[in-house]
Protein backbone atom coordinates (compact mmCIF):
# COMPACT_ATOMS: atom_id res chain seq x y z
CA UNK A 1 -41.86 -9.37 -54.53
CA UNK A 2 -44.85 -11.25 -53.90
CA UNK A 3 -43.01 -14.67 -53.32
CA UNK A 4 -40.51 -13.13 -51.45
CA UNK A 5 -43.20 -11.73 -48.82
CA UNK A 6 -44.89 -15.49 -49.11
CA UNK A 7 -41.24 -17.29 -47.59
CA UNK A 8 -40.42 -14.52 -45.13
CA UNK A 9 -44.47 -15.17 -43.55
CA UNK A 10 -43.92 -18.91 -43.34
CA UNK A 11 -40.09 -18.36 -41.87
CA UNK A 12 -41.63 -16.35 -39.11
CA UNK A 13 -44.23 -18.65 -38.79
CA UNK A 14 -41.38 -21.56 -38.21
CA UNK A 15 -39.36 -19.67 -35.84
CA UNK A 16 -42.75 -19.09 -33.83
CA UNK A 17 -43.56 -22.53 -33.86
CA UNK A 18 -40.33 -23.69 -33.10
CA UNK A 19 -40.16 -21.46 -29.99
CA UNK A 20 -43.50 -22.51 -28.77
CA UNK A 21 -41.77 -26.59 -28.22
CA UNK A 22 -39.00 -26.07 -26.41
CA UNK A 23 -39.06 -28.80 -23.33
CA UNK A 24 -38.70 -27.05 -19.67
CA UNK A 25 -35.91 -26.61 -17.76
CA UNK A 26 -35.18 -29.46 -15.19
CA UNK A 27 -36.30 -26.93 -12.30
CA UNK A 28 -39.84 -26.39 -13.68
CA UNK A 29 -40.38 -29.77 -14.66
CA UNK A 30 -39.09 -30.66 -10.84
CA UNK A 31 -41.45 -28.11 -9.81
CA UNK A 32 -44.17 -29.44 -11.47
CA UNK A 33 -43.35 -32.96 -10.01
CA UNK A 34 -43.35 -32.35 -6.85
CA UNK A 35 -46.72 -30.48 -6.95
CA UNK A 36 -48.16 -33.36 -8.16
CA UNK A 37 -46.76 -35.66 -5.48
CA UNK A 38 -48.16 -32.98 -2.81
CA UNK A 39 -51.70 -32.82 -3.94
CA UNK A 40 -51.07 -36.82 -3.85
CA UNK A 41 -50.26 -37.28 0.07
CA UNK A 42 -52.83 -34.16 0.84
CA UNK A 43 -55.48 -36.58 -1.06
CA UNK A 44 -54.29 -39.81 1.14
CA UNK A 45 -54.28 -37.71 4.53
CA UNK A 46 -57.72 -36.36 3.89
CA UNK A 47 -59.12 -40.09 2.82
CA UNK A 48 -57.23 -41.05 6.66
CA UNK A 49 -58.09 -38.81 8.33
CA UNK A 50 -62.17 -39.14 6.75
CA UNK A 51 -61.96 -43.06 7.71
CA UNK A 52 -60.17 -41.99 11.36
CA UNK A 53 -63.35 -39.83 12.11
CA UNK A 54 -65.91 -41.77 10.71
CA UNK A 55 -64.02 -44.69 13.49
CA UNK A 56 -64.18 -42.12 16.14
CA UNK A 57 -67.88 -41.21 15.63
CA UNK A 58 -68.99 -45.15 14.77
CA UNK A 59 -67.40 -45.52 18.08
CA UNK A 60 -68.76 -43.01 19.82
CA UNK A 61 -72.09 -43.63 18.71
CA UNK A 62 -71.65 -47.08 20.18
CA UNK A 63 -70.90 -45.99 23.73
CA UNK A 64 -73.63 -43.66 23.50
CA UNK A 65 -75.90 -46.61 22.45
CA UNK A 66 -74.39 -48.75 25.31
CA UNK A 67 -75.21 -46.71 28.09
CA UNK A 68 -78.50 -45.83 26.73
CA UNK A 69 -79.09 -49.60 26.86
CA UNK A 70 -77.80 -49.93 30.48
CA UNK A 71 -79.95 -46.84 31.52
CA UNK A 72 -83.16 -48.52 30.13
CA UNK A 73 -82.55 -51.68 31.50
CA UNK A 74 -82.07 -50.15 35.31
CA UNK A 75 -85.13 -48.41 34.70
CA UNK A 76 -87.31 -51.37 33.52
CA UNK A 77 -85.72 -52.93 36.34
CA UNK A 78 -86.98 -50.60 38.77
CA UNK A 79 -90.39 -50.07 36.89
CA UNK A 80 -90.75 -53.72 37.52
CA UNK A 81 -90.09 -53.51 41.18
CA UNK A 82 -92.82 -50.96 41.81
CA UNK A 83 -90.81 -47.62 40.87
CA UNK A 84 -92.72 -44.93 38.62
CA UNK A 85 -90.98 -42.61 36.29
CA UNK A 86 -91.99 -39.69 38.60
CA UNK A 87 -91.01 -41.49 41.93
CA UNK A 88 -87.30 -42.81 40.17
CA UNK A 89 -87.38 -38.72 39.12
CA UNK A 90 -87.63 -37.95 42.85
CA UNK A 91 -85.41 -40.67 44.21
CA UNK A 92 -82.38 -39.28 41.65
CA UNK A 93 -83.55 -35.37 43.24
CA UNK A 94 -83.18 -36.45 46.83
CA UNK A 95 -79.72 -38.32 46.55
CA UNK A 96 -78.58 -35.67 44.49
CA UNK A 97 -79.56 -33.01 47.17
CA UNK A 98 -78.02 -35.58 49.97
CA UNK A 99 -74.72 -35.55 48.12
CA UNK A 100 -74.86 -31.77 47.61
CA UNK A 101 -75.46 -31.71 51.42
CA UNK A 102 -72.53 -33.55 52.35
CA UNK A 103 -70.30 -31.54 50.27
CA UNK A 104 -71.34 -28.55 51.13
CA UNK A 105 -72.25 -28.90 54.89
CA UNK A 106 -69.78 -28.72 57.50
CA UNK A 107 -69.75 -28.43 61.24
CA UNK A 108 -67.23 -26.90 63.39
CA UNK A 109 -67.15 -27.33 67.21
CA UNK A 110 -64.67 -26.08 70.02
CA UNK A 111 -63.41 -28.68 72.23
CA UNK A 112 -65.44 -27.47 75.01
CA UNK A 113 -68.48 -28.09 73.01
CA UNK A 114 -67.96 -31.30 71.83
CA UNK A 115 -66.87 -32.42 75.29
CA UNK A 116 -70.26 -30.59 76.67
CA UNK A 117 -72.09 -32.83 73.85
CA UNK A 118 -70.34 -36.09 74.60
CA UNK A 119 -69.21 -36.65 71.07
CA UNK A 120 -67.40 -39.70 70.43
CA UNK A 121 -65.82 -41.51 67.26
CA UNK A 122 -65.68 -45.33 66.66
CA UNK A 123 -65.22 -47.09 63.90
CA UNK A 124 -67.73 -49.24 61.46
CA UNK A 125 -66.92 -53.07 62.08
CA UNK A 126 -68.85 -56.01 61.14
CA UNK A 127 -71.05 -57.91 63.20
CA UNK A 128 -74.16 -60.08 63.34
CA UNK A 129 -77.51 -58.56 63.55
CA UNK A 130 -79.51 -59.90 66.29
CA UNK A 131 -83.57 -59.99 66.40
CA UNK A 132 -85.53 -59.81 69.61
CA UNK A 133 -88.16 -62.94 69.47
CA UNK A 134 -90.84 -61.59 71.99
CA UNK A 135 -94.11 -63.98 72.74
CA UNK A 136 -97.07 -63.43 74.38
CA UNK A 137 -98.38 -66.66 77.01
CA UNK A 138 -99.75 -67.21 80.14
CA UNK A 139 -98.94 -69.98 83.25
CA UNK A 140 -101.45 -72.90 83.26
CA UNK A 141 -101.02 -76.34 85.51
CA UNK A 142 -98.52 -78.80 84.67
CA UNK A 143 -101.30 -81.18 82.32
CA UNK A 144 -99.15 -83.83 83.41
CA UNK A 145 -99.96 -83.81 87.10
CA UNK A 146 -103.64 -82.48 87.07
CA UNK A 147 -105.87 -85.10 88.58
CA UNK A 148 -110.03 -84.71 87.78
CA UNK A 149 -112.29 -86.49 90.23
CA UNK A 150 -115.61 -87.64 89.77
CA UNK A 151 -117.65 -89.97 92.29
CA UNK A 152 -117.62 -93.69 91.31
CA UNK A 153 -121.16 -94.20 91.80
CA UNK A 154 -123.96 -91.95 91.83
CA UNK A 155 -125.56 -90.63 95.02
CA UNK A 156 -125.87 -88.27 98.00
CA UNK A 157 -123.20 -86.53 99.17
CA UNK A 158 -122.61 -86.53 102.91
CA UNK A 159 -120.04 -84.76 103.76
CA UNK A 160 -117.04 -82.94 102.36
CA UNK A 161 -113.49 -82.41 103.69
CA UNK A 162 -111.61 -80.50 101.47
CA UNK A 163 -111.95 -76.75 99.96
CA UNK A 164 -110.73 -74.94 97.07
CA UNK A 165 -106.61 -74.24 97.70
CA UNK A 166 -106.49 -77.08 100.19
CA UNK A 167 -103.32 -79.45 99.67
CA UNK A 168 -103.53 -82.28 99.70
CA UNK A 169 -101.67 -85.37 99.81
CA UNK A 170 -102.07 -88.72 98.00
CA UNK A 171 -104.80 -91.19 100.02
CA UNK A 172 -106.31 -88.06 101.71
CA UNK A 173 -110.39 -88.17 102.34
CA UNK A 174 -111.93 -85.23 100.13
CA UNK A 175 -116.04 -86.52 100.30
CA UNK A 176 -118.21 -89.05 101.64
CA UNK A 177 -120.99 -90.34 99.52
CA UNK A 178 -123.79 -92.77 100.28
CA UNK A 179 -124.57 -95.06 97.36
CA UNK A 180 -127.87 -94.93 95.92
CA UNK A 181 -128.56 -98.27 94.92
CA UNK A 182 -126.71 -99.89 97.98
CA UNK A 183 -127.36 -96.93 100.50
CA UNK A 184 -123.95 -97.93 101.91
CA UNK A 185 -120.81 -94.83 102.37
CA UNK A 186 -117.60 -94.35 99.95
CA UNK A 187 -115.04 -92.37 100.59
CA UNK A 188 -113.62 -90.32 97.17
CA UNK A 189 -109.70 -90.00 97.94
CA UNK A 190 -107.19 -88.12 96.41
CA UNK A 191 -104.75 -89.62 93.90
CA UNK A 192 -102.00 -87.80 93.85
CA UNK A 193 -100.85 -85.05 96.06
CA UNK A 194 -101.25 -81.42 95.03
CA UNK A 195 -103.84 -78.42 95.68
CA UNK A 196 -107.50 -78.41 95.20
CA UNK A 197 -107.88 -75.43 92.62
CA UNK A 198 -111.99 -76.46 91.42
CA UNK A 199 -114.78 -77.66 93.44
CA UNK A 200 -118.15 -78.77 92.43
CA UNK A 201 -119.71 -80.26 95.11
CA UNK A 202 -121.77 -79.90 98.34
CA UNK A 203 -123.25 -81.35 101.42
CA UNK A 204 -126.43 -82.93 100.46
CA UNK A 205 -126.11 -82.75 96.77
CA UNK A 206 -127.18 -85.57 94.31
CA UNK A 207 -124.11 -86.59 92.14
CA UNK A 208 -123.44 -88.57 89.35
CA UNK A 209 -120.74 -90.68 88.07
CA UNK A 210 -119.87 -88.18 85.23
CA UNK A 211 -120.05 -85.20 87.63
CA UNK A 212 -116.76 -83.84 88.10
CA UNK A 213 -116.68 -82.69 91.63
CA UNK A 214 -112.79 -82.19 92.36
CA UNK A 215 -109.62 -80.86 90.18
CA UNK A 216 -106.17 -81.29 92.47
CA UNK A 217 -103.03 -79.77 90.63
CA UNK A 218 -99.50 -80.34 91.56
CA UNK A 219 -98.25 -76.68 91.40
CA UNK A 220 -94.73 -77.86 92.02
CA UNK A 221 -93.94 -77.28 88.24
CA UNK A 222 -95.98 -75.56 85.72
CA UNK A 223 -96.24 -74.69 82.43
CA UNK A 224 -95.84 -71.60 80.18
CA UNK A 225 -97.68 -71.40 76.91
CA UNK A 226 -96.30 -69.00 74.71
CA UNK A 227 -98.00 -68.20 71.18
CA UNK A 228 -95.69 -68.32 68.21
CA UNK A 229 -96.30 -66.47 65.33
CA UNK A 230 -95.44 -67.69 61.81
CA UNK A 231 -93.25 -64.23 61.21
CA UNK A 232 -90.87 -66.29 64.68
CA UNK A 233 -91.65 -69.78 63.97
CA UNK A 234 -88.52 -69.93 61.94
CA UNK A 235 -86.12 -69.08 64.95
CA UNK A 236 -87.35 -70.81 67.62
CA UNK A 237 -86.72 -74.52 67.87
CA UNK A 238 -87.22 -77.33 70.84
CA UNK A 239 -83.81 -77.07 73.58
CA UNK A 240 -83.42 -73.13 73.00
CA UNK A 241 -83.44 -71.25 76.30
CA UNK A 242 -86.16 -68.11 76.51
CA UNK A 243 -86.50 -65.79 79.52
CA UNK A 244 -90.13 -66.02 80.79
CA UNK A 245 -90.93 -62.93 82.25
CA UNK A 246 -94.24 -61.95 84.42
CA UNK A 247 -96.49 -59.40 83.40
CA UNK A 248 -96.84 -56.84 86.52
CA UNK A 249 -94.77 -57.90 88.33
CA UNK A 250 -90.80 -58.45 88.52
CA UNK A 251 -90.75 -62.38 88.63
CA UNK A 252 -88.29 -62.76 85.51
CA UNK A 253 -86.63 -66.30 85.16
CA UNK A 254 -85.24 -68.98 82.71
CA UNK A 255 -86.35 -72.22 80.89
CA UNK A 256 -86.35 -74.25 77.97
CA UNK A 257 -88.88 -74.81 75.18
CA UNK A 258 -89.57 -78.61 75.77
CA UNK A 259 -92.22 -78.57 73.01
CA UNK A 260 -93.88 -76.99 70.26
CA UNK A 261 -96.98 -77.90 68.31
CA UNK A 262 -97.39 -78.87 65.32
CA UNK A 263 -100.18 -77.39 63.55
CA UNK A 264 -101.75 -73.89 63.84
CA UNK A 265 -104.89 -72.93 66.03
CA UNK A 266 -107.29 -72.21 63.78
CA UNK A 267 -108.71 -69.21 66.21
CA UNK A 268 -105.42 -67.78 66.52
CA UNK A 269 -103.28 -68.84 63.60
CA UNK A 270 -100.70 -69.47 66.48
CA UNK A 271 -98.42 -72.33 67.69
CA UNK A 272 -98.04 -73.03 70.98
CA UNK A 273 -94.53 -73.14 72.82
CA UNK A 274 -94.31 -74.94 76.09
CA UNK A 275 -91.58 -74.36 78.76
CA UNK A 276 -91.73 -76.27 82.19
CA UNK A 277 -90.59 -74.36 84.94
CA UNK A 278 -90.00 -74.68 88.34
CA UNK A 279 -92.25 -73.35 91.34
CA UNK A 280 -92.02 -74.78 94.74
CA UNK A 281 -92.62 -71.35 95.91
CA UNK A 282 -95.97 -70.88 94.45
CA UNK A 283 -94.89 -67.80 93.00
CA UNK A 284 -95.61 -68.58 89.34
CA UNK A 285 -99.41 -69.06 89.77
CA UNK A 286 -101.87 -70.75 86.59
CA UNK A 287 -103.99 -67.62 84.80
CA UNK A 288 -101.50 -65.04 84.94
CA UNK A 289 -99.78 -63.73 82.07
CA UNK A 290 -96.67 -63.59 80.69
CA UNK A 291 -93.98 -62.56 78.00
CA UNK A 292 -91.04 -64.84 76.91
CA UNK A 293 -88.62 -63.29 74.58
CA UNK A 294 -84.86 -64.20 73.24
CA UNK A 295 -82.32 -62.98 70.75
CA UNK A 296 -81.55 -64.84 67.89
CA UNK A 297 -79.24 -64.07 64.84
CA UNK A 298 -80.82 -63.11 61.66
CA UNK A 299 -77.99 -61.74 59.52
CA UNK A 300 -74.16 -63.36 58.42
CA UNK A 301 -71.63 -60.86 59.36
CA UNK A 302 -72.02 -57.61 57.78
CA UNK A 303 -71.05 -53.87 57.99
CA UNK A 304 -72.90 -52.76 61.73
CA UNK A 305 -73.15 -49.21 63.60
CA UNK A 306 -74.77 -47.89 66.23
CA UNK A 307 -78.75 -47.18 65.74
CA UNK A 308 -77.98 -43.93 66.99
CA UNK A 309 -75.49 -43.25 64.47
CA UNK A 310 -78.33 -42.43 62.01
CA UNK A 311 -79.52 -39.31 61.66
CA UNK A 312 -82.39 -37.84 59.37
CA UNK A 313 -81.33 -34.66 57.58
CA UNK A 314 -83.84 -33.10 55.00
CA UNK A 315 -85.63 -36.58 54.80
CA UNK A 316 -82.16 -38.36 53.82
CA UNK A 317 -80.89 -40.86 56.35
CA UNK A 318 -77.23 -39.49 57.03
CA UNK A 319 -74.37 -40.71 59.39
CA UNK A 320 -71.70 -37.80 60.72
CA UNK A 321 -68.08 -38.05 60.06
CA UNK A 322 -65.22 -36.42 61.38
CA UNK A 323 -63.34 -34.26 58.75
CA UNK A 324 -60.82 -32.62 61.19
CA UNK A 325 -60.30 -32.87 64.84
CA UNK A 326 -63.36 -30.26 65.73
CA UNK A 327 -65.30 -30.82 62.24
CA UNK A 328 -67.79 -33.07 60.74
CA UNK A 329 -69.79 -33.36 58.40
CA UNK A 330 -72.64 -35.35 57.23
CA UNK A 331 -72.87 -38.61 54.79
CA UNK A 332 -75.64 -39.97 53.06
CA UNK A 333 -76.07 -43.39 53.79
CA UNK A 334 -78.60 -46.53 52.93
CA UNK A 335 -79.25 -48.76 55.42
CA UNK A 336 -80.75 -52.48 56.07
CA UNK A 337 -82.01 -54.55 58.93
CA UNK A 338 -81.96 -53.54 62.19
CA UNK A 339 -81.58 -54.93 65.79
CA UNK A 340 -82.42 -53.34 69.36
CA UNK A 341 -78.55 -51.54 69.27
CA UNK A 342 -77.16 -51.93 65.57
CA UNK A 343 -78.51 -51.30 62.34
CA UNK A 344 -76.85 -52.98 58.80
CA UNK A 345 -75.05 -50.10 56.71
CA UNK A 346 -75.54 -51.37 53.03
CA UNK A 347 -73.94 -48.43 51.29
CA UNK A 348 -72.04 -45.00 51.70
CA UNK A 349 -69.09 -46.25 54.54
CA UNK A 350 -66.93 -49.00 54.52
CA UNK A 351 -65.20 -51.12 56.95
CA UNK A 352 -63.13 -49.20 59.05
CA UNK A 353 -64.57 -45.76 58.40
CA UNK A 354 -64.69 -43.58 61.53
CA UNK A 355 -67.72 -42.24 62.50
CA UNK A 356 -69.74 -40.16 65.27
CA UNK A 357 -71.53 -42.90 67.33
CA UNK A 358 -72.52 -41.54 70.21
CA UNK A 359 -73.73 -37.48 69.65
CA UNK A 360 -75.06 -37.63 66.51
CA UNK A 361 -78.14 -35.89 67.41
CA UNK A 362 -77.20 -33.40 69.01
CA UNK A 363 -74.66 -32.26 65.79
CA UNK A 364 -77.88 -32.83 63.81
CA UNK A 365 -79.37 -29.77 66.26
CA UNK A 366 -76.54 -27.84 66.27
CA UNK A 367 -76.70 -27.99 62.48
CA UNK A 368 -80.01 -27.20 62.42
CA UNK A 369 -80.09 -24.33 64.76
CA UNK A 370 -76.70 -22.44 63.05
CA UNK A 371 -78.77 -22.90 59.57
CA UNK A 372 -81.29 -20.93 60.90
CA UNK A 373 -79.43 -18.57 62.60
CA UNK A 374 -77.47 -18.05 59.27
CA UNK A 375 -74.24 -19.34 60.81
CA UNK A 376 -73.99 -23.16 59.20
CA UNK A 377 -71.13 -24.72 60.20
CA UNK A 378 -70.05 -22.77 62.54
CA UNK A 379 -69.64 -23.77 66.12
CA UNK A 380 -69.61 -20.93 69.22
C-alpha cells in the first residue's frame, strides 16, 4: 500500500510537470513579438526625438548668443562714440515714443481747412545741398594804382596847389618847394592821374625827402578784401564769381576773386580774398564795409525736402504725411546737413514718398491745440 501511494505521488508529479512545458500557441508567442518590436521603435523615437531637441536648443542657444554679440558690439560702438548707457537708455525711450506717436496720432481736416491752411503735398526727390559762403571785407584803393609822394629834396615849402579829393591828372603841379642847399624852386608833380585822398603838407613847412606829403589814388577800380575763414577756405578758389554787397546801403554787384593769399594773418587767423571791381562812378568808396557771399555745393545728390517740412513734436524731429485725402499723420524722421531751403533726410522716407511741404506747422498747431482740447485728430 505504501509503494502504491509512492508511484501514484510521482505520476502526479509528472503530469504536473509535464503541463507546466507546453510551448505557446502561435498567437501568444506573436503577441509577445510584437511587444517587443514596439517597446523597440518607442526606444528609437525617444533617442530621435532627444537628439532633435537637444539640435533645436544647441541652435537656439546659438541665435541667442549671436544677437547678444551684435547687441554688445552696437553698444561698444556707441560707448566709443560718446554715448552712455543712460543716454543710449533715453535715445531707445524717445524713438520708441516717436514711433508710438506716429502710429497712434492722426489728423483729420475738412477741405475748407486745409485750403484755409495752405496745405500742400510734394514729393521727396534728390538734390544737392547747397552752403551759403558769406565773408566779411571792406573796399580799399586799387594797390596797383596808388601813387605816394614825397619831395625830392629837403626844404621849404612855398606853396601848394592841390587839396585832399582834388583829381588830378598826370604832370599836374601839386607844391612848390625851394631847395635848401641851392635855395632854387621845384615843382612836385603828379605821376599818374587819380584823386588826392592824404595830405601832409603846408605853406611854409620844412620838409624832408622821406616826408610823405601826397597819396593820389586812381578810384577808377578798387579792391574788395574779403576775410576767409579756414571753416570756407575749402570752397572758394581763384575765377569763382561772389556777389559783393555794401553794408547800409543797397549797392549790391558782381566780381571775381582774382587772388587769394597764401598764408594766414596771424592777428586774424584769416586769408584774404581780393576781387577788383569796377567804379567809375565813385560809388564804391575805400573804408566802407562790405559782405561777399556765394553758394557752393557741399553734398553728392541725396534724399532733399523742404526745411519747413520738419517739424518738432515732443522733442522728436517729425515730417507729416498724408494718410487719406483730409488725413495725416506724423513720421519720425533723422535728418543731416542743411542748406538755406533744403535739409538732407537720412532716414524714415524714401525717394518718392509724399509729404506735407508747405503747412507743416500749422498741422503741428492744430495737433497740438485738439490734444489739449481732448479732441486729437480731429479736425472742425
Amino acid at each position: 500500500m505504501k509503494i502504491l501511494r509512492i508511484i501514484l505521488s510521482v505520476f502526479i508529479m509528472l503530469i504536473l510537470f509535464s503541463g507546466c512545458n507546453e510551448p505557446e500557441d502561435d498567437n501568444d508567442h506573436n503577441n509577445h513579438t510584437n511587444d517587443k518590436q514596439e517597446n523597440k521603435k518607442e526606444s528609437v523615437m525617444h533617442e530621435e526625438h532627444k537628439e532633435v531637441t537637444e539640435d533645436e536648443k544647441h541652435n537656439e542657444d546659438e541665435k541667442d548668443k549671436e544677437k547678444h554679440d551684435k547687441k554688445e558690439e552696437k553698444f561698444q560702438y556707441l560707448k566709443h562714440q560718446g554715448y552712455t548707457h543712460r543716454s543710449l537708455q533715453k535715445k531707445l525711450a524717445q524713438r520708441k515714443k516717436a514711433e508710438g506717436l506716429a502710429k497712434e496720432t492722426l489728423i483729420s481736416l475738412s477741405d475748407d481747412i486745409i485750403k484755409k491752411t495752405g496745405i500742400k503735398v510734394s514729393l521727396v526727390s534728390k538734390g544737392k545741398l547747397k552752403k551759403l559762403i558769406k565773408l566779411p571785407g571792406e573796399i580799399v584803393p586799387n594797390q596797383d594804382k596808388v601813387q605816394h609822394i614825397f619831395p625830392r629834396f629837403s626844404g621849404l615849402t612855398k606853396k601848394v596847389y592841390k587839396k585832399i579829393g582834388d583829381r588830378v591828372r598826370s604832370g599836374d603841379v601839386l607844391v612848390l618847394i625851394q631847395n635848401n642847399e641851392t635855395l632854387s624852386t621845384y615843382e612836385v608833380k603828379a605821376l599818374l592821374p587819380g584823386t588826392i585822398i592824404s595830405k601832409h603838407i603846408t605853406v611854409g613847412e620844412v620838409v624832408k625827402e622821406d616826408n610823405e606829403i601826397y597819396v593820389i589814388a586812381d578810384l577808377s577800380t578798387v579792391w574788395i578784401y574779403l576775410d576767409v575763414y579756414s571753416k570756407d577756405e575749402p570752397y572758394l578758389k581763384v575765377g569763382q564769381i561772389m556777389t559783393i554787397e555794401a553794408i547800409g546801403s543797397k549797392l549790391k554787384t558782381e566780381g571775381k576773386i582774382s587772388y587769394i593769399s597764401p598764408i594766414y594773418n596771424k592777428k586774424t587767423r584769416t586769408l584774404t580774398a581780393r576781387i577788383v571791381l569796377p567804379n567809375y562812378n565813385g560809388r564804391w568808396r575805400p573804408g566802407g564795409f562790405v559782405k561777399g557771399y556765394k553758394y557752393t555745393t557741399i553734398s553728392k545728390a541725396v534724399l532733399i525736402i523742404p526745411k519747413d517740412a520738419v517739424q518738432i513734436v515732443e522733442q522728436k524731429q517729425v515730417v507729416f504725411i498724408p494718410v487719406t485725402k483730409n488725413s495725416f499723420k506724423p513720421v519720425p524722421v533723422i535728418i543731416g546737413d542743411s542748406d538755406e531751403k533744403f535739409v538732407h533726410i537720412k532716414s524714415g522716407l524714401k525717394l518718392g514718398d509724399r509729404i506735407v511741404s508747405q503747412g507743416a506747422f500749422e498741422l503741428k498747431a492744430h495737433m497740438v491745440t485738439s490734444s489739449m482740447g481732448g479732441h486729437a485728430g480731429h479736425g472742425h
